[in-house]
C-alpha atoms as a PDB file:
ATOM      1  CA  UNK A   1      90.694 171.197  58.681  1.00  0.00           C
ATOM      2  CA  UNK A   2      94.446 171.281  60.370  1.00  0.00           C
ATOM      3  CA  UNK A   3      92.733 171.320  63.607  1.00  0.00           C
ATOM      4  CA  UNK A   4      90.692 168.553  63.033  1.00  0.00           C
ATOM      5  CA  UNK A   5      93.276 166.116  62.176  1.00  0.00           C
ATOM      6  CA  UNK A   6      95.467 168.189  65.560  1.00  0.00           C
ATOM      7  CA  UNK A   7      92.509 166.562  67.461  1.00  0.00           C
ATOM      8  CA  UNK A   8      92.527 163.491  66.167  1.00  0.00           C
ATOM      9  CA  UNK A   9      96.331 163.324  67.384  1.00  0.00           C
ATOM     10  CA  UNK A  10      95.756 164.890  70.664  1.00  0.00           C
ATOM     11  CA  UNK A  11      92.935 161.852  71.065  1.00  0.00           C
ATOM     12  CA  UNK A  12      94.847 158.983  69.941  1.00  0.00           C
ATOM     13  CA  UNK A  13      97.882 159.983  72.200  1.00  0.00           C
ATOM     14  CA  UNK A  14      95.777 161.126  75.245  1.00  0.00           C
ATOM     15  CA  UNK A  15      94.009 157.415  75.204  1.00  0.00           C
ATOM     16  CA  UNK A  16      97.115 156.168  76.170  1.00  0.00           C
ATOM     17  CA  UNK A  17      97.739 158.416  79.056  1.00  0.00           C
ATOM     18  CA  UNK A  18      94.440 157.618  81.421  1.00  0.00           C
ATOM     19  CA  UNK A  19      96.033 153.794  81.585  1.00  0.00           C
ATOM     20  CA  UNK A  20      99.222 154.881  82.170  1.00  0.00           C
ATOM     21  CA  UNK A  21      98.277 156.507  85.170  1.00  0.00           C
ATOM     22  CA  UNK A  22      96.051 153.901  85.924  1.00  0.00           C
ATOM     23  CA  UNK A  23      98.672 151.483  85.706  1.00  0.00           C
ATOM     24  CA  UNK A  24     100.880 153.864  88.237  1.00  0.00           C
ATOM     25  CA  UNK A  25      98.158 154.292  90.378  1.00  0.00           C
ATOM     26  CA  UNK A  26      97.286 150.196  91.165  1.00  0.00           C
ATOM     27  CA  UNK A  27     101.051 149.310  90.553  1.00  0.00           C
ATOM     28  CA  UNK A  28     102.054 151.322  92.885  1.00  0.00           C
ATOM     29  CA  UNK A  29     105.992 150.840  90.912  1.00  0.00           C
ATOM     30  CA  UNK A  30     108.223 153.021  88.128  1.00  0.00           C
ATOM     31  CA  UNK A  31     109.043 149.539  86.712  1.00  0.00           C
ATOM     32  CA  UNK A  32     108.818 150.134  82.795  1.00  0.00           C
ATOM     33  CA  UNK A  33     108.222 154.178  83.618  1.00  0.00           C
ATOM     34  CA  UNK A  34     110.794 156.487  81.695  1.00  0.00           C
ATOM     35  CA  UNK A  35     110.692 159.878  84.014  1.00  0.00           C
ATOM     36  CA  UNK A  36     112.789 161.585  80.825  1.00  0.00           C
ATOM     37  CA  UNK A  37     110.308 160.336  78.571  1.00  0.00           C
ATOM     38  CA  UNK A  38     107.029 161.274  80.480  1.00  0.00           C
ATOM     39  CA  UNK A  39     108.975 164.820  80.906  1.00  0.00           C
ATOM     40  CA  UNK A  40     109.409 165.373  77.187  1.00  0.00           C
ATOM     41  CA  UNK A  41     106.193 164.253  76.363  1.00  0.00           C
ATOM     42  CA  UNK A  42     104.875 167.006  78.910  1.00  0.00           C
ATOM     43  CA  UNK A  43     106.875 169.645  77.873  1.00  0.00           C
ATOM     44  CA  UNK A  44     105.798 168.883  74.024  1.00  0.00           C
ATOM     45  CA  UNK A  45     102.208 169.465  75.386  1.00  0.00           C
ATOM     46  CA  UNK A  46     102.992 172.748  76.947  1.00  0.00           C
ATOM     47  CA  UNK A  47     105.106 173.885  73.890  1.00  0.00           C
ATOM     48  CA  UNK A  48     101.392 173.099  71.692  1.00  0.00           C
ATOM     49  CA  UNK A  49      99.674 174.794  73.986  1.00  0.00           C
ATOM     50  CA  UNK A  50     102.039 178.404  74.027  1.00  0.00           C
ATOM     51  CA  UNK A  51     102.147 177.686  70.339  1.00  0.00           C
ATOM     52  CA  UNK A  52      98.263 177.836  70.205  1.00  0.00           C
ATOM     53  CA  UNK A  53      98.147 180.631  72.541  1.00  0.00           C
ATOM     54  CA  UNK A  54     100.662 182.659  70.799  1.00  0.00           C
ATOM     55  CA  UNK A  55      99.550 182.083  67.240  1.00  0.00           C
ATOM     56  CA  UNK A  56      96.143 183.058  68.961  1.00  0.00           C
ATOM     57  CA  UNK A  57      94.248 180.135  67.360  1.00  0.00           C
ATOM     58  CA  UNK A  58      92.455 179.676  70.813  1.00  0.00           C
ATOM     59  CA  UNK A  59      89.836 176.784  70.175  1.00  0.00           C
ATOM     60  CA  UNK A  60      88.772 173.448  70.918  1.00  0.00           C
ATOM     61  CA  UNK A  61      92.079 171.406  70.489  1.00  0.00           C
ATOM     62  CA  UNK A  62      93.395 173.324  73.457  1.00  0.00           C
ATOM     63  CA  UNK A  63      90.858 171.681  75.515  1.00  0.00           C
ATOM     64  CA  UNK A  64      92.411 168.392  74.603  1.00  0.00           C
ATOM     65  CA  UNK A  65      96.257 169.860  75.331  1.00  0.00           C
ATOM     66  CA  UNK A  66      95.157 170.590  78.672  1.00  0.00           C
ATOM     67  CA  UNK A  67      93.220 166.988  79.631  1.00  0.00           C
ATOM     68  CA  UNK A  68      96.305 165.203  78.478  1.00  0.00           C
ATOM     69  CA  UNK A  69      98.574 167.977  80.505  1.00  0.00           C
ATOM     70  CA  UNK A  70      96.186 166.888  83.359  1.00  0.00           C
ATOM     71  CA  UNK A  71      96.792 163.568  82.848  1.00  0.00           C
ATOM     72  CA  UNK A  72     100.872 163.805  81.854  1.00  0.00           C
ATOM     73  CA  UNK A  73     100.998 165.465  85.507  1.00  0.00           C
ATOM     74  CA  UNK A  74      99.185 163.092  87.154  1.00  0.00           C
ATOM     75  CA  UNK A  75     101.313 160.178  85.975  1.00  0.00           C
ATOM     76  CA  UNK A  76     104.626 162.237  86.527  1.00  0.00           C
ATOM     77  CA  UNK A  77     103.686 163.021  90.536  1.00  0.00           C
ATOM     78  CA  UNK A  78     102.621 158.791  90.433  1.00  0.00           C
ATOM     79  CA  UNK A  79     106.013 158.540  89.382  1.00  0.00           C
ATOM     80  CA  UNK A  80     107.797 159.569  92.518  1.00  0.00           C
ATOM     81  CA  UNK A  81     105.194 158.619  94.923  1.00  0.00           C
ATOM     82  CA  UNK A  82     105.420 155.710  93.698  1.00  0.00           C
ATOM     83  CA  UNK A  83     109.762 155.398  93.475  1.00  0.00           C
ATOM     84  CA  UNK A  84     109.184 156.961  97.200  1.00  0.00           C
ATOM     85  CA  UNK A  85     107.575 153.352  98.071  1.00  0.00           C
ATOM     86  CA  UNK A  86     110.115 151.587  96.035  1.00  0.00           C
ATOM     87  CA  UNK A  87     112.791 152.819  98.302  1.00  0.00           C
ATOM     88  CA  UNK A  88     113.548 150.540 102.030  1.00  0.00           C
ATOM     89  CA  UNK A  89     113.467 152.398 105.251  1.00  0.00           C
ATOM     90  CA  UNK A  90     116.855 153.369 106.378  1.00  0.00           C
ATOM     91  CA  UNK A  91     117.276 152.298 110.216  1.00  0.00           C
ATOM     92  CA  UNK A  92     117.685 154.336 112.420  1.00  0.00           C
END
């Protein structure tokens, strides 16, 4: 039952995630992005991932950890592409 209700929070925070990216993607800004924030979430993921590896409870809820990784990463790269354009060309 515990990994049921893991799922259900792995769903309800990944929903958020696609947008997010989404948002980075058409934006193309950081304005409202937290890098530190997007980090920790990211590591959290990969910490619930070792823990489910470790504790050898290998099952469906890791699938989840690793779309929302996928998408964690995605937005973190969009981050700095994205403060990249932000930033004026220096003159030469």
């Amino acid at each position: 039952m515990g990994s049921v209700f893991e799922s259900i929070m792995l769903v309800c925070f990944g929903l958020s995630w696609p947008i997010s990216v989404w948002k980075s993607w058409t934006s193309k800004s950081t304005k409202g992005k937290s890098i530190i924030f997007t980090a920790a979430i990211l590591v959290g993921y990969l910490f619930g991932i070792m823990g489910k590896i470790l504790n050898n409870n290998i099952n469906y809820v890791l699938v989840l950890y690793l779309i929302n990784v996928i998408f964690v990463t995605i937005d973190f790269c969009l981050y700095f592409v994205n403060r990249r354009h932000e930033q004026p060309l220096a003159c030469h």
